[in-house]
Structure formats: C-alpha cells, structure tokens
Protein backbone atom coordinates (compact mmCIF):
# COMPACT_ATOMS: atom_id res chain seq x y z
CA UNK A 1 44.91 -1.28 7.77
CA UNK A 2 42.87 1.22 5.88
CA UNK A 3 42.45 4.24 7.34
CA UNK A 4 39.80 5.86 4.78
CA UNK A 5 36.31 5.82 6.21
CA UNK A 6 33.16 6.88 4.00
CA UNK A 7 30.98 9.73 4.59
CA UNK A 8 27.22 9.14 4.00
CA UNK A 9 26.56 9.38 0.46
CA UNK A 10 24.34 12.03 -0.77
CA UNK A 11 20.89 10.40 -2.04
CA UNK A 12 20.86 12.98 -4.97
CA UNK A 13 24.66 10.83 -5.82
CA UNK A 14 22.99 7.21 -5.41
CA UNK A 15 21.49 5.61 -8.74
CA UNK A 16 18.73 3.64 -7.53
CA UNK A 17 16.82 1.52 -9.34
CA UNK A 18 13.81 -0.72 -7.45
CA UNK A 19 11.70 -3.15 -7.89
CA UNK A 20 8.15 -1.07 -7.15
CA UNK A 21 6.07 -3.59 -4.79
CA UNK A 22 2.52 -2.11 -4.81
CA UNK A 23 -0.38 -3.16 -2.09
CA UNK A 24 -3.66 -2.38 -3.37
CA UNK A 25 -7.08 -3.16 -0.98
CA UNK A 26 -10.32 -3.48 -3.30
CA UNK A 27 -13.20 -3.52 -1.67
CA UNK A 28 -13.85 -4.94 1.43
CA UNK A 29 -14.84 -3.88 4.89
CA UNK A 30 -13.37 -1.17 6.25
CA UNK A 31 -13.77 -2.78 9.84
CA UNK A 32 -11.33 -5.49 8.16
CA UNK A 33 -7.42 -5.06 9.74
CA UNK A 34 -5.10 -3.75 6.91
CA UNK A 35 -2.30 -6.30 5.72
CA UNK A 36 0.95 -5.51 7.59
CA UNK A 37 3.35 -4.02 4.46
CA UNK A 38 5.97 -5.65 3.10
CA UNK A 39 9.42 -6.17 4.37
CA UNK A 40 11.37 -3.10 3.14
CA UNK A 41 13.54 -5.86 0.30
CA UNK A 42 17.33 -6.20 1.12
CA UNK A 43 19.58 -3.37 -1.42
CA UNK A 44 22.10 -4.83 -3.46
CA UNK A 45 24.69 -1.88 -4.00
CA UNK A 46 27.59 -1.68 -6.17
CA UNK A 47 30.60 0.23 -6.49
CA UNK A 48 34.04 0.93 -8.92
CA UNK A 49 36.91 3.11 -8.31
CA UNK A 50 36.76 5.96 -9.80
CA UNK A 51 39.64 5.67 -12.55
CA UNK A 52 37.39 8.37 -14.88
CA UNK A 53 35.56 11.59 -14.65
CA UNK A 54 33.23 9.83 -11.38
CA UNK A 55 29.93 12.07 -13.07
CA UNK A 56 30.31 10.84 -16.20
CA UNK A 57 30.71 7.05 -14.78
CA UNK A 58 27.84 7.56 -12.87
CA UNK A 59 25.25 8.47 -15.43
CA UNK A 60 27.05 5.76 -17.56
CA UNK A 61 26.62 2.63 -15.04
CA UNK A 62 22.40 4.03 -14.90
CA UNK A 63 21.44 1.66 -17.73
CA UNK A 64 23.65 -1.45 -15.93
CA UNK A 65 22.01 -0.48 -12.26
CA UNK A 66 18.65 -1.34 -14.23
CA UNK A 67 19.84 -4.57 -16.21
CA UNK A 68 21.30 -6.09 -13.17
CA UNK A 69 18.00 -5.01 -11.22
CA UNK A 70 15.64 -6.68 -13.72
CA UNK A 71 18.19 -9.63 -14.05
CA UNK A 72 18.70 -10.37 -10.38
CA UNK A 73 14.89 -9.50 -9.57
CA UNK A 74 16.50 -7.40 -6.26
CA UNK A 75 16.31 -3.37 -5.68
CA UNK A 76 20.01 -2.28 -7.23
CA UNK A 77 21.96 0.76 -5.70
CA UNK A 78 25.36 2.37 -7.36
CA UNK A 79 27.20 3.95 -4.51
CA UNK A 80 30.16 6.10 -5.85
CA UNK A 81 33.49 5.71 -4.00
CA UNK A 82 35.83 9.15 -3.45
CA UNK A 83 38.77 7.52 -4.33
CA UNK A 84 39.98 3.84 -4.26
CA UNK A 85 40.88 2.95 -1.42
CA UNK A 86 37.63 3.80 -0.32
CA UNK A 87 35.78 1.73 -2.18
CA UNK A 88 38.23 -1.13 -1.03
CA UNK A 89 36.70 0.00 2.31
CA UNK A 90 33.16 -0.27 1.62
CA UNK A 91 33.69 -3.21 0.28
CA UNK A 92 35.54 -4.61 3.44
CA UNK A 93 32.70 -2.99 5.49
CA UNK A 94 30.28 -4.34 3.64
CA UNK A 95 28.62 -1.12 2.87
CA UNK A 96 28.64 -2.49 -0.81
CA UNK A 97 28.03 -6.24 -2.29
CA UNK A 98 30.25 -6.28 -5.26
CA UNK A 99 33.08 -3.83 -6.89
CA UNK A 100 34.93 -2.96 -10.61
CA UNK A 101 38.01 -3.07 -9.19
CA UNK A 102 41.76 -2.59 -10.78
CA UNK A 103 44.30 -5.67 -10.27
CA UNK A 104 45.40 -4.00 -6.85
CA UNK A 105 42.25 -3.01 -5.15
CA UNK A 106 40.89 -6.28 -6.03
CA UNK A 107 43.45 -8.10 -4.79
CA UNK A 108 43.12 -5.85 -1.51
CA UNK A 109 39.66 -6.13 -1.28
CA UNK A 110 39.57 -9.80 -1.50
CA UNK A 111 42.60 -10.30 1.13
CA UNK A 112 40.35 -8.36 3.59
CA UNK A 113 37.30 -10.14 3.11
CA UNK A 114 37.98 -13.62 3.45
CA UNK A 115 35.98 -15.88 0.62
CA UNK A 116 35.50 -12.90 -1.98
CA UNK A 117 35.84 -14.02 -5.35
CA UNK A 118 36.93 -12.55 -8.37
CA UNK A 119 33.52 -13.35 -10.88
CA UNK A 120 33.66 -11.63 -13.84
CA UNK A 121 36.49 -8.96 -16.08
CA UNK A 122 36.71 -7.41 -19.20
CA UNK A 123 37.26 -9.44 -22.40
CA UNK A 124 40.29 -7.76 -22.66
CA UNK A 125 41.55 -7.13 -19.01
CA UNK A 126 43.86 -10.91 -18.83
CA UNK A 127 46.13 -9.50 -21.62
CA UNK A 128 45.94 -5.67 -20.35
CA UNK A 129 49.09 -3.11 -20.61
CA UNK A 130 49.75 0.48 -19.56
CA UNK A 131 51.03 3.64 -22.03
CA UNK A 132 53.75 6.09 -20.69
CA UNK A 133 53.18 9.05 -22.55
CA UNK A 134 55.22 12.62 -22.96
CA UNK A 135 54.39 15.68 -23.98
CA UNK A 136 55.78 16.59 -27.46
CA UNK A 137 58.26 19.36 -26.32
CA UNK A 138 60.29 16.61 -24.59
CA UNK A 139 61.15 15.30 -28.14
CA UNK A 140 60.47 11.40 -27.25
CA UNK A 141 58.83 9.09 -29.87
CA UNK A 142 57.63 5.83 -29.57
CA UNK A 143 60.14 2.92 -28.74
CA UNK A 144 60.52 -0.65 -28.26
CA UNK A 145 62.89 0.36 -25.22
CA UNK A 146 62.11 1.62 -21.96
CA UNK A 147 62.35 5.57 -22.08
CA UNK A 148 65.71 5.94 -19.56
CA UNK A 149 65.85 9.28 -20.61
CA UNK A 150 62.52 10.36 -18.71
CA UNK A 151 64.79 10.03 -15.35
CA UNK A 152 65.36 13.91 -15.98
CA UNK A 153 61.54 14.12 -16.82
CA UNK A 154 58.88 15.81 -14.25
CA UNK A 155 56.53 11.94 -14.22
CA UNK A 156 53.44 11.22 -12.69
CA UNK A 157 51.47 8.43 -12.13
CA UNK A 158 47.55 7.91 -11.41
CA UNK A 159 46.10 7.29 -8.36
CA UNK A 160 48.58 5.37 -6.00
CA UNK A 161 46.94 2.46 -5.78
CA UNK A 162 46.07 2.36 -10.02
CA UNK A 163 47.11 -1.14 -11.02
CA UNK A 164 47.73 0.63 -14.59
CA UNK A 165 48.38 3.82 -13.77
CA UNK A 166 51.33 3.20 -10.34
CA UNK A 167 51.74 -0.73 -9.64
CA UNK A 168 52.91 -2.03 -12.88
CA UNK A 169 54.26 1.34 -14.09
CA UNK A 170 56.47 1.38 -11.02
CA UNK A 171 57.09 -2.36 -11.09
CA UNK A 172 58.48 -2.26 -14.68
CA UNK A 173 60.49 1.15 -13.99
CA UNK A 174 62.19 -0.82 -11.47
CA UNK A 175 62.84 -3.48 -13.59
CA UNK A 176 64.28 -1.91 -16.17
CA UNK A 177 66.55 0.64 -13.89
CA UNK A 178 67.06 -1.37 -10.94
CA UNK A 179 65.79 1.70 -9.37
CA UNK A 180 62.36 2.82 -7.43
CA UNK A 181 60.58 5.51 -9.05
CA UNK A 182 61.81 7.45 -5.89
CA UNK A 183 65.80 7.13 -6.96
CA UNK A 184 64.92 7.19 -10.73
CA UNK A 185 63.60 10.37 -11.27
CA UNK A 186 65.40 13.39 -10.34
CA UNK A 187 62.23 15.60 -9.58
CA UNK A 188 59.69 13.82 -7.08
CA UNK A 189 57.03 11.84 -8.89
CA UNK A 190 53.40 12.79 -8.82
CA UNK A 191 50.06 11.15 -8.32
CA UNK A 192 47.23 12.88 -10.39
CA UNK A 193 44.54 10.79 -8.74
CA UNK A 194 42.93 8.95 -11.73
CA UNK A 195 43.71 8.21 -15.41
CA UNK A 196 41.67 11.39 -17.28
CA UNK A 197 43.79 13.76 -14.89
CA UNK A 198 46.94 12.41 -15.72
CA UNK A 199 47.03 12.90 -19.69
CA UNK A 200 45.19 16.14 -19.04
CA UNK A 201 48.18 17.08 -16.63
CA UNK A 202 50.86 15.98 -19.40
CA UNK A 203 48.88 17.70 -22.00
CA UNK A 204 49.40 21.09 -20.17
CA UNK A 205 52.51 20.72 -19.51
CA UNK A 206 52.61 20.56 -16.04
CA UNK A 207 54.09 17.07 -15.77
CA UNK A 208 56.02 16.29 -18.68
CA UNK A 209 55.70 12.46 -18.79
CA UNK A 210 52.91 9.79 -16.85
CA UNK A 211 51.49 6.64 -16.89
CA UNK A 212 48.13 6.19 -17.74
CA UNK A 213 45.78 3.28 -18.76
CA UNK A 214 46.05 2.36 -22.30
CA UNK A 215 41.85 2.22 -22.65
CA UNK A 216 41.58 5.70 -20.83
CA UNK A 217 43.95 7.21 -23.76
CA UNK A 218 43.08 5.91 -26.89
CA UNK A 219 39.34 6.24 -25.97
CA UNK A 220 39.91 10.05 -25.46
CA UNK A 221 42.23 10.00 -28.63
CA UNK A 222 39.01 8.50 -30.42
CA UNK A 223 36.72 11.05 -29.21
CA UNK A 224 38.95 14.14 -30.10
CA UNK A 225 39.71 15.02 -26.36
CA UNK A 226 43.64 14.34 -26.40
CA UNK A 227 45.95 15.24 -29.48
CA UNK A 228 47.91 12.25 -30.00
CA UNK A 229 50.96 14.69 -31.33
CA UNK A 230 50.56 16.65 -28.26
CA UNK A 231 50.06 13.65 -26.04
CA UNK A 232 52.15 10.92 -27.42
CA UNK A 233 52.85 7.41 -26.84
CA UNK A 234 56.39 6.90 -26.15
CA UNK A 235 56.47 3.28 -24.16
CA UNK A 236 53.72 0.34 -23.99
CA UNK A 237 54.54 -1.97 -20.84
CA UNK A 238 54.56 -6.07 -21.25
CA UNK A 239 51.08 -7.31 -20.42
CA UNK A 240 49.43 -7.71 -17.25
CA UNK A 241 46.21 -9.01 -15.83
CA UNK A 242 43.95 -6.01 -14.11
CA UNK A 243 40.18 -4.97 -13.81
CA UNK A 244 37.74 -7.69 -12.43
CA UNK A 245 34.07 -7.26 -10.96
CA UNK A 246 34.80 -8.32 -6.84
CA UNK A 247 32.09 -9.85 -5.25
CA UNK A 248 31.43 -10.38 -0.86
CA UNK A 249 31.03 -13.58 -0.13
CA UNK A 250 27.72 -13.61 2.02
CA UNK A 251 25.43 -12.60 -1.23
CA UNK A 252 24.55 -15.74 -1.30
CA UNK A 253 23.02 -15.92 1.83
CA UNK A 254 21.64 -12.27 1.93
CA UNK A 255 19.66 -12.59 -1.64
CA UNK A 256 19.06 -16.52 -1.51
CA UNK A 257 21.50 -19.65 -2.58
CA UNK A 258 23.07 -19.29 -5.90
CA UNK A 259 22.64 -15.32 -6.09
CA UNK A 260 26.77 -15.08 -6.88
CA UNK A 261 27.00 -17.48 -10.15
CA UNK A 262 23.56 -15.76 -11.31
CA UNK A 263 24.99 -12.56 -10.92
CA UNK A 264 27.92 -14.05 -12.61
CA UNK A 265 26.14 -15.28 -15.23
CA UNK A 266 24.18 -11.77 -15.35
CA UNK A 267 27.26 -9.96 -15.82
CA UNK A 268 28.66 -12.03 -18.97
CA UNK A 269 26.06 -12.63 -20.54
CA UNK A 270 25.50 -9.07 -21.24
CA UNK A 271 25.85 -8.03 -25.43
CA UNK A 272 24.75 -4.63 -25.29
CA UNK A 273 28.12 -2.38 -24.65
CA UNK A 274 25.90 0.23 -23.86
CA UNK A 275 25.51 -1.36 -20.43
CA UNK A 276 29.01 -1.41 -19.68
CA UNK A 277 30.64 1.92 -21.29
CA UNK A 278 31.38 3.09 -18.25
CA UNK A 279 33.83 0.83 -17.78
CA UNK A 280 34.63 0.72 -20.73
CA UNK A 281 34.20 -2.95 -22.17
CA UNK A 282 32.40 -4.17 -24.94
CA UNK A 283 31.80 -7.74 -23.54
CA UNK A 284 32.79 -9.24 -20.07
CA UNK A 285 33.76 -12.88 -19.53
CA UNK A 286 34.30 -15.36 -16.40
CA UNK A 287 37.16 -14.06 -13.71
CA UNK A 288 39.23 -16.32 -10.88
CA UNK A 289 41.36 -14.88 -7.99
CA UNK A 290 44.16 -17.37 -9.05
CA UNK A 291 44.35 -15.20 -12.40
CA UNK A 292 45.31 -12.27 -9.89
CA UNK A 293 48.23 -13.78 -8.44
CA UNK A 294 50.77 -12.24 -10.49
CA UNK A 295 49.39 -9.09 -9.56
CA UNK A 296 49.19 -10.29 -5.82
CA UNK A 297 52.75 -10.64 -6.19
CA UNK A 298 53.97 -7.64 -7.54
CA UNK A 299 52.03 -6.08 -4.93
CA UNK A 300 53.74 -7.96 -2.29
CA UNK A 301 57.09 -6.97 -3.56
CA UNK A 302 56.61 -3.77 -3.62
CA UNK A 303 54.97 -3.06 -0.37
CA UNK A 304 51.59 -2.36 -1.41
CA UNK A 305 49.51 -4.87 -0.10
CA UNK A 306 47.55 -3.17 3.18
C-alpha cells in the first residue's frame, strides 16, 4: 500500500558504469550493408536507503558500481532513493534489481515482491544494536537500565521506517514502559529523517534525546564530527538482526541462469572495504529471509508492515 511514487532521476544523480561495446568496420566495400548494432545490453541498477548524507553515499558506492560491473560482466546503474520507502517502491516496481536495505524495508520489500531473497549483509548486521543518546545538559550517563527518565525528554527517532533508528527503538521503549512512544513521552516524538540528522539535531539542542544507529555514531565520533561529551551514549538496546542486500527475483532470468548466487558470491567475496564504505562494512557475508523473521515480527506487532 505504498503511496510514494519516484520522480525520474536526474542523469547528472545516476552513477553509471558500462561495459563500452565498440563496432569497428576495416576495410571493405563501401557498397557492403553495415552490421545492424548491438542490442542496447539490459541495466542492472541498484539502490539503498538513504540512512546517511545521500551525496556522500553516492560518490562512496562509485568504486562498488564498477566492481560489481566488471564482476557481473553487465552495464551497472546506482539509482538514489529520496527516502525509504521509496526505494521499497522501486524495488516493488522493479525500477531497481537489488537494494541495501534496513531490517524493515527489507522485510517490506520482500513481502511485496513475492520470491525476493535476502543474499548478502554486513559481517556485523546478525548481532546489530541501536544507541539512544542525550545531549549533555540533560545530565544522563550511560546505564545498564533503560533511561525512564527521558519520558520528560523532547526524543526523536530517524526516519520512520529506520529498523535502528524507529522499529526496535520503539519496540524496546514499549517493552520496557509498557507504553508506545506516543503515551511515553510527554512532548510528541520526532522523526529527523535519517541517522546523521538525528545526532546533529541532539547535538544542537533541538531534540534533547534520539535514537540513532550505533555505526552512524561512533563512525562520526571517529572522524571528529560528534563530541562524544556533547553527544553521549546513555542506553545500548539488546541485539537485533538489520541491514541485508535485497535482491528481485527475475535477475535470473533478465541477466541469464545463475546471475543471483554470482552476484551473491560477488558481493562476499569482496576484501577491499573501500568498496563498501558507504555502507559502512568492512566485509559482507551470506544473508537468508528466515534470519529476518524476528524483525518481520516486531514489525507485525507494531503495525508497520505495509
């Protein structure tokens, strides 16, 4: 039942990397009829939701859009997705072949599209877990207990449909309270839209505590973009299964039998993490939908499965 449709993408926004087919005529009669040209090759595109600053991922994934095109021997396209639900929707329109989804969109995407499978994830995305952090004028400090005392706290999570940054956030609030995020908090909640925006949002001040992907922070603690005393750490959630690369189920007969476990294979056999910071992962392995299901759950319960 989504409802998001996606606009035509800019070409100056597509990465596009091709294998160059050139037809060369030496010698000859001129008199001779001209070989018809090529077939224009099928375009295996890609997307991810955009969970990080969507330039930055974009320049990032160039180096992958060329691995996978050299791997895979087929022209490669990376089609950036708004937001991301509408990447779930290209991928249900089939307007791209595979997706880095979270735990939730990928569980979306592959309840739309009958037969998708779940191929490949990060080395570290089975045992994955989610930071809610405060700003340092709220006086909170790391604990082994869930923070009650944010209820009086302006919160926000991610995007709303952020495995990391809303579904398990708001799953384990409700665990822990018995209450919805809704009846918890005394100030509405807010949704900052991806994971960047939300420390940046606690940071200033503006919301006082959120939820954010524990990757997201401590790679922008690493690179000197977030103050860890201004930003801290006050909660780390139990673990959770969550990002996964998505892929349709009719690549096999669009780019010949066996194209989905090569491009399986593709994907984890890469050792350069240059290829996948955009991500970010250092090394991907094998993925299964039935590793999802606890996250298909969740979603169930909750009311966000579309």
């Amino acid at each position: 039942m989504f409802s998001v449709s996606m606009p035509r993408v800019p070409a100056r926004f597509v990465i596009s990397l091709g294998l160059v087919l050139a037809v060369a005529g030496c010698g000859g009669d001129s008199s001779e009829p001209t070989a018809e040209p090529a077939a224009q090759a099928k375009v295996f595109r890609f997307s991810a939701i955009p969970d990080q600053n969507t330039t930055q991922v974009s320049e990032k994934l160039a180096p992958l859009v060329e691995h996978l095109s050299q791997q895979l021997g087929v022209r490669v396209e990376y089609v950036p997705a708004r937001d991301y639900q509408a990447s779930v929707e290209m991928f249900k329109n089939g307007d791209v072949q595979l997706a880095w989804f979270g735990g939730l969109t990928g569980v979306q995407a592959r309840q739309a599209v009958a037969g998708a499978l779940a191929i490949a994830q990060g080395e570290s995305d089975p045992s994955f877990y989610s930071y809610f952090i405060a700003h340092k004028d709220t006086g909170l400090e790391l604990s082994e207990e869930f923070p009650t005392a944010i209820s009086k706290l302006k919160f926000t999570f991610g995007s709303e449909s952020s495995t990391s940054g809303r579904l398990m956030p708001e799953f384990y609030i409700l665990d822990n309270t018995g209450q919805s995020p809704a009846d918890f908090f005394e100030a509405p909640v807010g949704f900052s839209g991806s994971h960047d925006k939300t420390v940046e949002l606690v940071e200033s001040g503006q919301f006082e505590v959120g939820a954010v992907n524990y990757t997201v922070y401590d790679k922008r603690v690493a690179n000197g973009d977030t103050d860890p005393e201004v930003v801290r750490v006050i909660w780390k959630t139990p673990l959770y299964a969550d990002y996964n690369w998505t892929v349709r189920p009719d690549v096999d007969a669009d780019f010949g039998a066996g194209f989905s476990e090569r491009l399986r294979q593709t994907l984890v056999s890469i050792d350069d993490p240059m290829l996948l910071a955009a991500l970010p992962r250092q090394r991907l392995i094998p993925a299964t939908n039935e590793e999802f299901e606890g996250i298909r759950k969740v979603a169930e319960s909750l009311n966000m499965l579309r």
